[in-house]
Protein backbone atom coordinates (compact mmCIF):
# COMPACT_ATOMS: atom_id res chain seq x y z
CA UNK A 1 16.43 14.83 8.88
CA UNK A 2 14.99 11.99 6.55
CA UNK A 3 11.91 14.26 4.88
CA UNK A 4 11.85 17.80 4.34
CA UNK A 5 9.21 20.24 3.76
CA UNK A 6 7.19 17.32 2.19
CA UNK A 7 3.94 19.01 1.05
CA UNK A 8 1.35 17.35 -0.97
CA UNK A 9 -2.68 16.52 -1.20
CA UNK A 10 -4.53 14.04 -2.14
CA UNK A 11 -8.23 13.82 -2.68
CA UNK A 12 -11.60 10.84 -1.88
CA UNK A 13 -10.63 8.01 -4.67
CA UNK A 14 -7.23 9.22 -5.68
CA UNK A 15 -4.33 7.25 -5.53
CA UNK A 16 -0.68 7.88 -5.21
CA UNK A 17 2.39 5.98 -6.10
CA UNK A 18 5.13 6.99 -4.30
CA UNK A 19 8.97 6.21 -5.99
CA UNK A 20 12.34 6.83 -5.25
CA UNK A 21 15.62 5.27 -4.62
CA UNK A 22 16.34 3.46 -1.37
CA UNK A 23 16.66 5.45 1.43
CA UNK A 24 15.04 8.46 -0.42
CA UNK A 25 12.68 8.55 3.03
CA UNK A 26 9.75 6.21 1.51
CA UNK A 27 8.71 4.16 4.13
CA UNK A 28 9.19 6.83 6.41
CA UNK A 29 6.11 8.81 4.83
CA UNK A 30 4.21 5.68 4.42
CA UNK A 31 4.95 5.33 8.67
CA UNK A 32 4.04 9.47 9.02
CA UNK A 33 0.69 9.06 7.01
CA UNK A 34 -0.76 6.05 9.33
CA UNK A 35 0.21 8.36 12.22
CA UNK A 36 2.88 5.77 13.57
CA UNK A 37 5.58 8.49 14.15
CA UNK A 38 4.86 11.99 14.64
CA UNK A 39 6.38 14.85 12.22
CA UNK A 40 8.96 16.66 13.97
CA UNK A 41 7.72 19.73 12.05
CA UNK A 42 4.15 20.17 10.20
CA UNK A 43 1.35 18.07 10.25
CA UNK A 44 -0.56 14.94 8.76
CA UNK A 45 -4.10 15.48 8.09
CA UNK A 46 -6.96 13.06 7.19
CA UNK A 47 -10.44 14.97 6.76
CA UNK A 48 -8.81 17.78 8.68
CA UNK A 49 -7.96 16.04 11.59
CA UNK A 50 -4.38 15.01 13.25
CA UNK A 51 -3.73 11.94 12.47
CA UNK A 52 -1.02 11.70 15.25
CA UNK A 53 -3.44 12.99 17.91
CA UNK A 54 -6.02 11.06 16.86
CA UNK A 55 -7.48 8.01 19.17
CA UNK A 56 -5.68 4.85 17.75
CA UNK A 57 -8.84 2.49 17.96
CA UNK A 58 -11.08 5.22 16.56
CA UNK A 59 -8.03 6.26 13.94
CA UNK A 60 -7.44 2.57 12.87
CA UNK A 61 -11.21 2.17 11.78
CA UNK A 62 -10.33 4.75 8.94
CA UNK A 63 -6.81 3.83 7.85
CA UNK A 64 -5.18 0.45 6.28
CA UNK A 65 -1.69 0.18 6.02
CA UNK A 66 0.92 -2.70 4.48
CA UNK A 67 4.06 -2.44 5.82
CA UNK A 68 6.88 -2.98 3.99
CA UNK A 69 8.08 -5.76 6.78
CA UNK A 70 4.74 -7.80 7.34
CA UNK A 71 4.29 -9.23 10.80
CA UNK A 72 1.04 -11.51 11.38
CA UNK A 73 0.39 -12.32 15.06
CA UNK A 74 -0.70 -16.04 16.43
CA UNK A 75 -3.84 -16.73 15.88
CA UNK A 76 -6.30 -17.91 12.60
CA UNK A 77 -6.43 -16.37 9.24
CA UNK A 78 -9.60 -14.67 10.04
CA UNK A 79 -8.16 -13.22 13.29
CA UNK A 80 -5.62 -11.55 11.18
CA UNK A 81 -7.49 -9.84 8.94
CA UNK A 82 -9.89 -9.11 11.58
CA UNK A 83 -6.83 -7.14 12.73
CA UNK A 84 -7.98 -8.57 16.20
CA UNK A 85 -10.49 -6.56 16.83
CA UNK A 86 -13.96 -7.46 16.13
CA UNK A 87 -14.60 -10.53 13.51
CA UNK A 88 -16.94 -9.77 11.50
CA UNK A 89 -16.98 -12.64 9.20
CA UNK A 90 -18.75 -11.34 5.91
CA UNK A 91 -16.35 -8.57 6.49
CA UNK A 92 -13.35 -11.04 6.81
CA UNK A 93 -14.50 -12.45 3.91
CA UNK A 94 -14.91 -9.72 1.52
CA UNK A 95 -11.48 -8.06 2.46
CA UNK A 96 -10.28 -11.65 1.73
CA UNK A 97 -12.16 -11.55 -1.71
CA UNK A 98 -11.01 -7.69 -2.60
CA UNK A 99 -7.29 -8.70 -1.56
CA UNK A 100 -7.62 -11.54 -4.50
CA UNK A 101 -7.57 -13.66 -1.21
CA UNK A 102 -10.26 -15.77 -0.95
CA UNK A 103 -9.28 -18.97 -3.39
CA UNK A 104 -6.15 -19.23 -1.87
CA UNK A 105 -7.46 -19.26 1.75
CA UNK A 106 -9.95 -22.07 0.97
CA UNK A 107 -7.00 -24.02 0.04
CA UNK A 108 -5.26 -23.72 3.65
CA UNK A 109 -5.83 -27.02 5.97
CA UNK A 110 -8.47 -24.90 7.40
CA UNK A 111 -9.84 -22.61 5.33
CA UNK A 112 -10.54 -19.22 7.56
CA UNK A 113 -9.50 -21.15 10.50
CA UNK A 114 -6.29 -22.08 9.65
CA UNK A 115 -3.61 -21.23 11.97
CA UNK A 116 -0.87 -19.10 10.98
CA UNK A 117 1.81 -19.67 13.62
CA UNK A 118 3.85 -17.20 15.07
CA UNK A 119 4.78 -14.47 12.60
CA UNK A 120 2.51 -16.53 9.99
CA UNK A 121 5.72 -18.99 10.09
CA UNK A 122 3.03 -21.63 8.52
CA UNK A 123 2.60 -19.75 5.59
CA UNK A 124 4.53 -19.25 2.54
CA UNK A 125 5.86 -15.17 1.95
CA UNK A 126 2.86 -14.90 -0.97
CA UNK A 127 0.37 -16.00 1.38
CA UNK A 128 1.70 -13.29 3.83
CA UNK A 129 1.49 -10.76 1.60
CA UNK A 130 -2.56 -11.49 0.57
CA UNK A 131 -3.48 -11.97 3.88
CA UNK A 132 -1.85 -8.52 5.21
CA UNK A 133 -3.55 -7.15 1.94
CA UNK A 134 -6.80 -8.22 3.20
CA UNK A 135 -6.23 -7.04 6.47
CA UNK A 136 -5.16 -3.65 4.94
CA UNK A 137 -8.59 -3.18 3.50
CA UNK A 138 -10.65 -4.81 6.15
CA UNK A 139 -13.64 -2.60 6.77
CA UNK A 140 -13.10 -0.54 4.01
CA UNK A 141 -10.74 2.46 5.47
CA UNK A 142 -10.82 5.52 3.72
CA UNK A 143 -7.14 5.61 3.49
CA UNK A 144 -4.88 2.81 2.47
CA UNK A 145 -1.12 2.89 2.90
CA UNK A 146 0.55 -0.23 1.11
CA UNK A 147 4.61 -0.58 1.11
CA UNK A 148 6.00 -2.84 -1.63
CA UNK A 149 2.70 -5.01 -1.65
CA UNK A 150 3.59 -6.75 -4.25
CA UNK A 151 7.17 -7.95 -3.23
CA UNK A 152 6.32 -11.69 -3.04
CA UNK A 153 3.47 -11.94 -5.71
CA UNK A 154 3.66 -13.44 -8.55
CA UNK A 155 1.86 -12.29 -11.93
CA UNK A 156 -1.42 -13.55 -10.61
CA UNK A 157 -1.48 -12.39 -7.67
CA UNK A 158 -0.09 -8.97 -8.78
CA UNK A 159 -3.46 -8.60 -11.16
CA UNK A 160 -5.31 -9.50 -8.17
CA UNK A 161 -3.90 -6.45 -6.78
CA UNK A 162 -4.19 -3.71 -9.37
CA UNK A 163 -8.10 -4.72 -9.15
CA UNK A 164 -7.80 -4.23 -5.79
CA UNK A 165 -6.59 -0.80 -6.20
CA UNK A 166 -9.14 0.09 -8.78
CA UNK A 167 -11.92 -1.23 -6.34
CA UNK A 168 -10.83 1.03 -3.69
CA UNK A 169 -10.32 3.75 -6.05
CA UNK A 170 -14.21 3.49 -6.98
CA UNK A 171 -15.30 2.96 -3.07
CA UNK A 172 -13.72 6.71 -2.91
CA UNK A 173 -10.78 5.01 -0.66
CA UNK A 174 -7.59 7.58 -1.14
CA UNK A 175 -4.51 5.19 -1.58
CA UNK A 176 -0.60 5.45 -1.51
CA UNK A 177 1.15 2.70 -2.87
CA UNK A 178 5.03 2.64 -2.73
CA UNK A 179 6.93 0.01 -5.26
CA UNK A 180 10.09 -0.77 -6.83
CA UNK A 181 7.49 -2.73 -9.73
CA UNK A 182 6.09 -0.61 -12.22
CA UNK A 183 3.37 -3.30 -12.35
CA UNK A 184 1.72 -1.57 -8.91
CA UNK A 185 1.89 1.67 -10.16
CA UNK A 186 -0.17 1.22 -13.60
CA UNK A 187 -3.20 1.68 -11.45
CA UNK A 188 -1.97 4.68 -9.86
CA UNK A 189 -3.12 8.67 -10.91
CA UNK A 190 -0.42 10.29 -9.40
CA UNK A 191 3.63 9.78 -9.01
CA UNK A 192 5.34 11.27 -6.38
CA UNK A 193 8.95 11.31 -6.41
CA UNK A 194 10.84 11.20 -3.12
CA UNK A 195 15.17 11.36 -3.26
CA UNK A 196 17.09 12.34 0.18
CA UNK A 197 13.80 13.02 1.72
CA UNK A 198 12.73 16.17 -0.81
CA UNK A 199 10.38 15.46 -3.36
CA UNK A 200 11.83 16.32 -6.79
CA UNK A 201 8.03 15.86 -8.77
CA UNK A 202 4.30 15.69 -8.09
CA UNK A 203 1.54 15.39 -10.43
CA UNK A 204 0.05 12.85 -12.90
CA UNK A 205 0.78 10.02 -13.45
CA UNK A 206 1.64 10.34 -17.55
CA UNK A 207 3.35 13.51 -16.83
CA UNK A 208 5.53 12.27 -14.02
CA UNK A 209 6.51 8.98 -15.96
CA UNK A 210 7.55 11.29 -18.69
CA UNK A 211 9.47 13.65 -16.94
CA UNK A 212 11.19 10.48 -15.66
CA UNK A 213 12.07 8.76 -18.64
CA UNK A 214 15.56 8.50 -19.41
CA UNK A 215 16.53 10.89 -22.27
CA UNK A 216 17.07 9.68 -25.79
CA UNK A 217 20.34 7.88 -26.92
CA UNK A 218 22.34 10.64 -29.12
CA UNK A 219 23.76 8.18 -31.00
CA UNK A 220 23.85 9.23 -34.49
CA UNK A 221 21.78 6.73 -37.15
CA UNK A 222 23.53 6.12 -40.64
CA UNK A 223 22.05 5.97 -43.32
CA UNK A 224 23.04 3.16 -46.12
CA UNK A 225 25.09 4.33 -49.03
């Protein structure tokens, strides 16, 4: 069993950073709260409904999620975060510019229309990772999953992405973000802490960090004689 009896709630506008060791079941959850594998036991529940029941193209309208391995398919920029469904392209454009996106896509050969080649090959990993951002919060979903999502950003891009957060956090947008960085998490309200699939802590953010700190060196401090 990876996760067990994993209970927690989360409200419109909060957001969640979720830590851990490896393996402590992370991604897993991240995976269980898009609705991409079904709990053996229990349920997921957005606005009271199953998300694993749930119609996928109705489902996906609501939900963004960054997974920790990013895949982009053939196709242009735009497609991408378009998720290839409909392109909307103010919408493209605006998940582009909330992503911290936008500058670096005008740069490509082709702007929007750039071609990303099979598994975004054409792009470097940064450029990945902000375009599978973008696409994450493409239409505004009420829920947004991210794993690592700032793995391959540097400190710029990194601030792009805790105003990201804090944008979504003021559109009412509940977010999880899962990160080895403590740079992701400073926009975070609430820590949960996963290890061997149980979660050893839940609440806020400043009490969590606290409860996590390592305890103080007993080293005894001399005076001078």
């Amino acid at each position: 069993m990876v996760l067990n009896k994993v209970s927690f709630a989360l409200a419109p506008g909060d957001a969640l950073g979720l830590v851990g060791p490896s393996a402590a079941g992370k991604s897993t959850l991240a995976r269980l709260l898009v609705g991409v594998y079904p709990p053996t036991s229990g349920v997921v529940r957005l606005d009271g409904a199953n998300v694993w029941t749930w119609d996928r193209k109705a489902f996906g309208r609501h939900v963004g999620y960054l997974p920790q391995d990013i895949e982009l398919f053939p196709g242009t920029v735009a497609e991408n975060i378009a998720r290839s469904g409909k392109l909307v392209p103010e919408e493209v454009v605006r998940a582009a510019g909330l992503a911290g996106a936008h500058e670096m896509i005008l740069r490509l050969p082709n702007g929007y229309e750039t071609e990303v080649g099979d598994q975004g090959v054409l792009l470097s990993a940064g450029q990945r990772q902000q375009i599978a951002l973008a696409r994450a919060v493409y239409g505004q979903p009420r829920l947004v999953v991210l794993d690592e999502p700032n793995s391959n950003l540097g400190s710029n891009g990194e601030a792009a992405l805790l105003e990201c957060l804090a944008h979504l956090k003021t559109m009412g947008s509940t977010v999880v973000v899962i990160s080895h960085r403590m740079a992701a998490l400073n926009a975070v309200d609430k820590l949960l802490f996963l290890d061997a699939g149980v979660v050893k802590g839940f609440g806020s953010r400043q009490e969590m960090l606290a409860r996590l700190a390592p305890p103080p060196s007993r080293a005894a401090v001399g005076g001078l004689g």
